[in-house]
C-alpha atoms as a PDB file:
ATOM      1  CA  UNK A   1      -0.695   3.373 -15.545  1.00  0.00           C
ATOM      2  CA  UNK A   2      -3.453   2.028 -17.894  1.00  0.00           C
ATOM      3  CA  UNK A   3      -5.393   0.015 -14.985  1.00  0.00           C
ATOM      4  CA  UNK A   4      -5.719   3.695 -13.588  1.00  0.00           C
ATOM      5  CA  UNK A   5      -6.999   4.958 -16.980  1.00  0.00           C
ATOM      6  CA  UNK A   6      -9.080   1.915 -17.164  1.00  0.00           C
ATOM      7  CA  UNK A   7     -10.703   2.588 -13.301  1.00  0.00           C
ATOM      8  CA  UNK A   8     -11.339   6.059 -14.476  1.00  0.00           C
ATOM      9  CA  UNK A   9     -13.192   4.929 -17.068  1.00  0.00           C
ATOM     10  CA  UNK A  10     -14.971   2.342 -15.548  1.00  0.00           C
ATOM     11  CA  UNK A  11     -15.916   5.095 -12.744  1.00  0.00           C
ATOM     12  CA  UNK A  12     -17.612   7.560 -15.539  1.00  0.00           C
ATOM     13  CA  UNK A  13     -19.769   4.746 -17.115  1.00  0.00           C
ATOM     14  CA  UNK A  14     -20.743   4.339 -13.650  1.00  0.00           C
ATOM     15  CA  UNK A  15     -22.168   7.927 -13.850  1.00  0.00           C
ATOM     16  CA  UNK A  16     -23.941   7.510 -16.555  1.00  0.00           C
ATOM     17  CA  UNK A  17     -25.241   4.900 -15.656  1.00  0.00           C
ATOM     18  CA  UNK A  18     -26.670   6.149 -12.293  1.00  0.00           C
ATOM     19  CA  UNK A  19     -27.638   9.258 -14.371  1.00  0.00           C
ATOM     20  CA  UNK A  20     -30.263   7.040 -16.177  1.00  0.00           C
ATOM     21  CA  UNK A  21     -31.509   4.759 -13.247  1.00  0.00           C
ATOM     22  CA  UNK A  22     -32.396   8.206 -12.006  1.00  0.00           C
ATOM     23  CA  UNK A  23     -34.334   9.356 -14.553  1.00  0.00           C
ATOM     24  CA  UNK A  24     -36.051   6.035 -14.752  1.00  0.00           C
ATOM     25  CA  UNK A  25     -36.619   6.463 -11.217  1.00  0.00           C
ATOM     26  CA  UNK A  26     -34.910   3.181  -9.903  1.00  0.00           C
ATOM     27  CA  UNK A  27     -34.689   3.343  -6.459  1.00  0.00           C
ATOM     28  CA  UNK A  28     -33.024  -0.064  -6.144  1.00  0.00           C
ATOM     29  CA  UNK A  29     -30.757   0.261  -9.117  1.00  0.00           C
ATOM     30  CA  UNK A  30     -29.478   3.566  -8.400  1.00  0.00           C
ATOM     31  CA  UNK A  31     -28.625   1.744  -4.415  1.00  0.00           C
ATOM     32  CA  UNK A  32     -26.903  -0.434  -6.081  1.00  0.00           C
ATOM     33  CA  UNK A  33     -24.828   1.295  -8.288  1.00  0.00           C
ATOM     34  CA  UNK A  34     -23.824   3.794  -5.495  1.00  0.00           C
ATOM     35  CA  UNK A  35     -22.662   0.928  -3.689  1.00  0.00           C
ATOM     36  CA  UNK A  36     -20.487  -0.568  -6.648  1.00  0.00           C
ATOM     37  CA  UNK A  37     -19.375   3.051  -7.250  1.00  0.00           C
ATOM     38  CA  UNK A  38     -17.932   3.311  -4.038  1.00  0.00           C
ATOM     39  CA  UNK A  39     -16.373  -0.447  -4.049  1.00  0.00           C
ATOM     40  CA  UNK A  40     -14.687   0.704  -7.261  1.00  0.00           C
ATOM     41  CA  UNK A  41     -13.399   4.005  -5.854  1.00  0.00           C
ATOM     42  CA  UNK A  42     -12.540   2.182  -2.547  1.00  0.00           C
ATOM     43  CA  UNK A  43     -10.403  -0.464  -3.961  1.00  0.00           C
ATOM     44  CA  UNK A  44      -6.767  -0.927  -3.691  1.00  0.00           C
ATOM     45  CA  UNK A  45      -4.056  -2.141  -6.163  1.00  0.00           C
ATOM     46  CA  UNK A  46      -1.278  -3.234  -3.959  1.00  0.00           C
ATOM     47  CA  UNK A  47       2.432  -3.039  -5.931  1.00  0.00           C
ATOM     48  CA  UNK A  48       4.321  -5.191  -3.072  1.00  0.00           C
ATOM     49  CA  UNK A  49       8.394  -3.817  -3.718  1.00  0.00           C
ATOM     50  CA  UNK A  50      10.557  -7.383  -3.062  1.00  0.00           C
ATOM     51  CA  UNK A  51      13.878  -8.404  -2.878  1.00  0.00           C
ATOM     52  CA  UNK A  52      16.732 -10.228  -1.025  1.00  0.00           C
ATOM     53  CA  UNK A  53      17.997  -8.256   2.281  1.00  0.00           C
ATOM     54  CA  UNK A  54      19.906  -4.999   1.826  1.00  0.00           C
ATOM     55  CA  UNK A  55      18.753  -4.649  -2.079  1.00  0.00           C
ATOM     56  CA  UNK A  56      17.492  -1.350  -1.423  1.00  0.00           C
ATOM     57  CA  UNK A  57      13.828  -1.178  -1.784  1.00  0.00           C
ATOM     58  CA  UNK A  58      13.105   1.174   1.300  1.00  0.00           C
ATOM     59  CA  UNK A  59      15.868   3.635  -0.500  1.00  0.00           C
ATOM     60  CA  UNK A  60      14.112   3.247  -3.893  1.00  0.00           C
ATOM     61  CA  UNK A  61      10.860   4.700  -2.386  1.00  0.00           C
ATOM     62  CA  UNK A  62      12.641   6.506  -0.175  1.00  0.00           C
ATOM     63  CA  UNK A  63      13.723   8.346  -3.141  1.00  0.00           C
ATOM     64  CA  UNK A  64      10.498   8.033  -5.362  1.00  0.00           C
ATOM     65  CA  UNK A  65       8.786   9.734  -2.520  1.00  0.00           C
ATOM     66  CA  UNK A  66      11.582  12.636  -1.810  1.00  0.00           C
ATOM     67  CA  UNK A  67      12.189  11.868   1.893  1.00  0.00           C
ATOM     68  CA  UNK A  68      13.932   9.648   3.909  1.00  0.00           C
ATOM     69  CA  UNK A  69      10.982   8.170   6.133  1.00  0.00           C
ATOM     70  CA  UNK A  70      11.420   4.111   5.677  1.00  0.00           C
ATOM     71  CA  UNK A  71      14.559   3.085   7.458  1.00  0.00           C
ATOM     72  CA  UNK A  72      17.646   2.293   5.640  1.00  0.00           C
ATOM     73  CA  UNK A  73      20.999   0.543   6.705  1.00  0.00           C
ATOM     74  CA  UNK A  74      23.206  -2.752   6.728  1.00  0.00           C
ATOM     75  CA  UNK A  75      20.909  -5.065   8.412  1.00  0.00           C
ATOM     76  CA  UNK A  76      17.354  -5.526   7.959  1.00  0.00           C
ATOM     77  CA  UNK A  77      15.817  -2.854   9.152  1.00  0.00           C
ATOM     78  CA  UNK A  78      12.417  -3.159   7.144  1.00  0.00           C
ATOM     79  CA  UNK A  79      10.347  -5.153  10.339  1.00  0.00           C
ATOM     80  CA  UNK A  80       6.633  -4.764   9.079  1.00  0.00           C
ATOM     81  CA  UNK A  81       5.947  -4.812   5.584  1.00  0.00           C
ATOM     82  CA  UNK A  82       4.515  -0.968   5.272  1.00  0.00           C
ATOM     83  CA  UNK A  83       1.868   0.735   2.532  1.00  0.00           C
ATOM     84  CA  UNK A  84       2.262   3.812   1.104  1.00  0.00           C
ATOM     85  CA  UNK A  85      -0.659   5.390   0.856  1.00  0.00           C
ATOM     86  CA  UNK A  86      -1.530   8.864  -0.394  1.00  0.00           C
ATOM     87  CA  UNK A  87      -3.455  11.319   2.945  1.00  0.00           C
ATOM     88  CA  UNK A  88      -3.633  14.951   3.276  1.00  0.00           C
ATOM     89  CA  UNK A  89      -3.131  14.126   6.948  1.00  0.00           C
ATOM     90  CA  UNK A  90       0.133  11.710   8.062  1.00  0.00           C
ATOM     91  CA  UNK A  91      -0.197   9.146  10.199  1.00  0.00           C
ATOM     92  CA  UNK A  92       1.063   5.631  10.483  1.00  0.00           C
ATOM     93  CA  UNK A  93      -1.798   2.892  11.407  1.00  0.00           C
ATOM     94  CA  UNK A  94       0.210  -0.292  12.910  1.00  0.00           C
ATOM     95  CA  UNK A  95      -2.245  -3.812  12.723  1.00  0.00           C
ATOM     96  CA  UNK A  96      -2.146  -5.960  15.417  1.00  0.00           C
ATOM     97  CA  UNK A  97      -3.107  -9.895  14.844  1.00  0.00           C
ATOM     98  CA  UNK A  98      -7.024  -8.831  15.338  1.00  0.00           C
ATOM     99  CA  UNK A  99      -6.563  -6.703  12.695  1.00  0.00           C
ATOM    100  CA  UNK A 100      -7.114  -3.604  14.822  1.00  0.00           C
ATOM    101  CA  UNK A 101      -5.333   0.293  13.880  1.00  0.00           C
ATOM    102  CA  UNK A 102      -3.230   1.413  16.017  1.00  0.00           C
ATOM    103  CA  UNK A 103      -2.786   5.351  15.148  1.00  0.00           C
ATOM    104  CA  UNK A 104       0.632   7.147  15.733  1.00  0.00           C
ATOM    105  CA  UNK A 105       2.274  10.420  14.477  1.00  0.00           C
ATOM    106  CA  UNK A 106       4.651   9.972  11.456  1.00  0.00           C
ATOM    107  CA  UNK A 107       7.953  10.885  14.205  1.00  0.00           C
ATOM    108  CA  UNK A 108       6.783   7.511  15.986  1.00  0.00           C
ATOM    109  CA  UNK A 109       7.940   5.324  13.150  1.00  0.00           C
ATOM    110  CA  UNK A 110      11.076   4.197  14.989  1.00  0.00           C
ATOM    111  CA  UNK A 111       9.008   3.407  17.769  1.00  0.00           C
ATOM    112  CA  UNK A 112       6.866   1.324  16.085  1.00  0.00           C
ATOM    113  CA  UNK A 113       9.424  -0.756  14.098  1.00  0.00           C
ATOM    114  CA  UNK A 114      11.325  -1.543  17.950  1.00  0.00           C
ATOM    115  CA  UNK A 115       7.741  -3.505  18.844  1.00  0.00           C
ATOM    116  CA  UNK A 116       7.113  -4.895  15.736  1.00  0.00           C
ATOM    117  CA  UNK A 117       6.374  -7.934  17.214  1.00  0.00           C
ATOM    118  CA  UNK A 118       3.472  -6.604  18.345  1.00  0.00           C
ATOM    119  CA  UNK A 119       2.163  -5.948  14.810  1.00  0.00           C
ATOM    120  CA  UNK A 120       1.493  -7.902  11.181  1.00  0.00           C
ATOM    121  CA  UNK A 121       1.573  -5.035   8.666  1.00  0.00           C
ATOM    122  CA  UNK A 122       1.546  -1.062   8.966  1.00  0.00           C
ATOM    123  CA  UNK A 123      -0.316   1.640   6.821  1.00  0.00           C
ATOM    124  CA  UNK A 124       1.391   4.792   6.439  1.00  0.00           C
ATOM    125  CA  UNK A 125      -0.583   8.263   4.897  1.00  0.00           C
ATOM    126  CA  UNK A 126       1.776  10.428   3.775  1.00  0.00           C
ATOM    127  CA  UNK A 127       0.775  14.028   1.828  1.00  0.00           C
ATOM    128  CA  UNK A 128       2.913  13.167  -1.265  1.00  0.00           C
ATOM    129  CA  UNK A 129       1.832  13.871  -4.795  1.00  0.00           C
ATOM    130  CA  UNK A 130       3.645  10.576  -6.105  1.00  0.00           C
ATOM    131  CA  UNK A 131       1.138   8.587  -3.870  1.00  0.00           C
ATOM    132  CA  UNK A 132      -1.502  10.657  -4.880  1.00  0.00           C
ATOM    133  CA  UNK A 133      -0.968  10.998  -8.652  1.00  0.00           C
ATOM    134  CA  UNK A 134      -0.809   6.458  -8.570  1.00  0.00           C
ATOM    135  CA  UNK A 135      -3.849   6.011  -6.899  1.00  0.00           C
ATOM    136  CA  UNK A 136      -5.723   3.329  -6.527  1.00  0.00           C
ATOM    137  CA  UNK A 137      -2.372   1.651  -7.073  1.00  0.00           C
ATOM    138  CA  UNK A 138      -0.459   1.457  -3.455  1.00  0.00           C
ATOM    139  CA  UNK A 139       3.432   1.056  -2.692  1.00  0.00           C
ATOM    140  CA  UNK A 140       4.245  -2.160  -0.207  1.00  0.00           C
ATOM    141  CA  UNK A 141       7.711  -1.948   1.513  1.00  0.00           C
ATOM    142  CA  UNK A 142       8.023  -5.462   1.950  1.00  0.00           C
ATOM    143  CA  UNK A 143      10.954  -7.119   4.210  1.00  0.00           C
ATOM    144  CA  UNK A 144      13.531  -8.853   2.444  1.00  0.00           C
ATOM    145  CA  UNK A 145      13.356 -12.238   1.159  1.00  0.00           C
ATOM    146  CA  UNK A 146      16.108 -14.556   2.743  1.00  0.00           C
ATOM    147  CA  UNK A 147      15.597 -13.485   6.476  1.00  0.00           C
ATOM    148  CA  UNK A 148      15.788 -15.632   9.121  1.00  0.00           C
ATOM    149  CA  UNK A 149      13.022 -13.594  11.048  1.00  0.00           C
ATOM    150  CA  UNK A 150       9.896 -15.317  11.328  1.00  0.00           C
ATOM    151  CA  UNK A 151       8.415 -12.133  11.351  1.00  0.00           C
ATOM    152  CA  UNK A 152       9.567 -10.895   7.855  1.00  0.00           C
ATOM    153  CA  UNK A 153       8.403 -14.270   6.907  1.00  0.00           C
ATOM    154  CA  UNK A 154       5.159 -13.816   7.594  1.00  0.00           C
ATOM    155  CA  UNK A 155       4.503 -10.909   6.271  1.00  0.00           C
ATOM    156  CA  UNK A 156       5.723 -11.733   3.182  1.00  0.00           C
ATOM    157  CA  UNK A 157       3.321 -14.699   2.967  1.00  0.00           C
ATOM    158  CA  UNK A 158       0.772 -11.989   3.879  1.00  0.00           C
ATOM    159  CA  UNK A 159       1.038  -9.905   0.546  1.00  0.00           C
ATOM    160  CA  UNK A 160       1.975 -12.894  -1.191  1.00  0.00           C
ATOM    161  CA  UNK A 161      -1.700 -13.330  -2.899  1.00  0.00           C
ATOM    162  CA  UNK A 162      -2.596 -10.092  -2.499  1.00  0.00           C
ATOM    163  CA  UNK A 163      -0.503  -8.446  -4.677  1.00  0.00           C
ATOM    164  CA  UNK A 164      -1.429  -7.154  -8.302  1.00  0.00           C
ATOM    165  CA  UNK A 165       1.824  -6.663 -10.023  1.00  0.00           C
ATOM    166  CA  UNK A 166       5.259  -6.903  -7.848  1.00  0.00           C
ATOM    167  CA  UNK A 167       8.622  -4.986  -7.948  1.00  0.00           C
ATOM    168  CA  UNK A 168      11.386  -7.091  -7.649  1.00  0.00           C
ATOM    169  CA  UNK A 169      15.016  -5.829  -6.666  1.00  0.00           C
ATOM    170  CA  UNK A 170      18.191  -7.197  -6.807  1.00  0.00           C
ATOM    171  CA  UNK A 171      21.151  -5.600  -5.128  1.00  0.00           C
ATOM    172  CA  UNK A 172      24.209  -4.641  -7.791  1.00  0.00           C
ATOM    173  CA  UNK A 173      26.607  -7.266  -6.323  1.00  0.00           C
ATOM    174  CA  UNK A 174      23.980  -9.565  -6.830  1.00  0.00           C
ATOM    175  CA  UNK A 175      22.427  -8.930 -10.174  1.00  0.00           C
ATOM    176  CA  UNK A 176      24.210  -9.715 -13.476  1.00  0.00           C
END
């Protein structure tokens, strides 16, 4: 992806410069480089995947990642719009509406997804080189659009403006 080229780059210049506020002996300058180095390495592209009910965006990353961890079936089944994000450790954080973690083992998923309610958006770490090799950018499995849950709703108006590029699906029966 060229804005990950384009971070990378970004991220060296960085270097450099930090290399020379050192050797001009900038205490301030090199402070606050460090801290726009690590705003740079900390931030997050976030690729929200959309799309009606049932058009198969939690099997498309499903897929893309090589396991079947998001749930998949006739109804909607995607409760909490969910980020993939790359961790040598897995866990699942669930937010609550004080935008407090919650941390639970990858096998609680199901659990989680039964008190959704409970919850605005989850943050899964999965050890999975796809998620690793498209960092900073970061997967959203995102409820479907048409759902009369005022959940799903909302969490699509979450990730609405927060979003940097989207993924939009369409089921086969309902493309052209």
């Amino acid at each position: 992806m060229q804005i990950i080229t384009e971070r990378a780059k970004y991220l060296q210049l960085l270097e450099q410069v930090a290399s020379l506020a050192k050797v001009a002996q900038s205490d301030a300058m090199s402070t606050r480089i460090s801290a726009l180095t690590e705003s740079v390495r900390k931030g997050e592209l976030l690729i929200p995947i959309v799309g009606g009910f049932s058009a198969g965006k939690s099997t498309l990353l499903n897929t893309l990642m090589g396991r079947s961890l998001l749930p998949t079936a006739i109804r909607p089944e995607t409760a909490l719009a969910t980020e993939l994000h790359y961790g040598d450790v897995e866990y699942i954080d669930a937010f609550d509406s004080q935008n407090q973690a919650h941390r639970y083992e990858i096998s609680q998923f199901a659990e989680i997804n039964n008190n959704a309610a409970n919850y605005t958006h989850l943050k899964i770490y999965l050890n999975c080189s796809l998620l690793r090799d498209i960092e900073p950018a970061v997967l959203v499995d995102m409820p479907g659009f048409e759902s009369p849950l005022d959940l799903h709703n909302k969490a699509i108006d979450y990730y609405l403006d927060k979003g940097c590029l989207y993924v939009g699906l369409i089921s086969c029966q309902d493309g052209t």
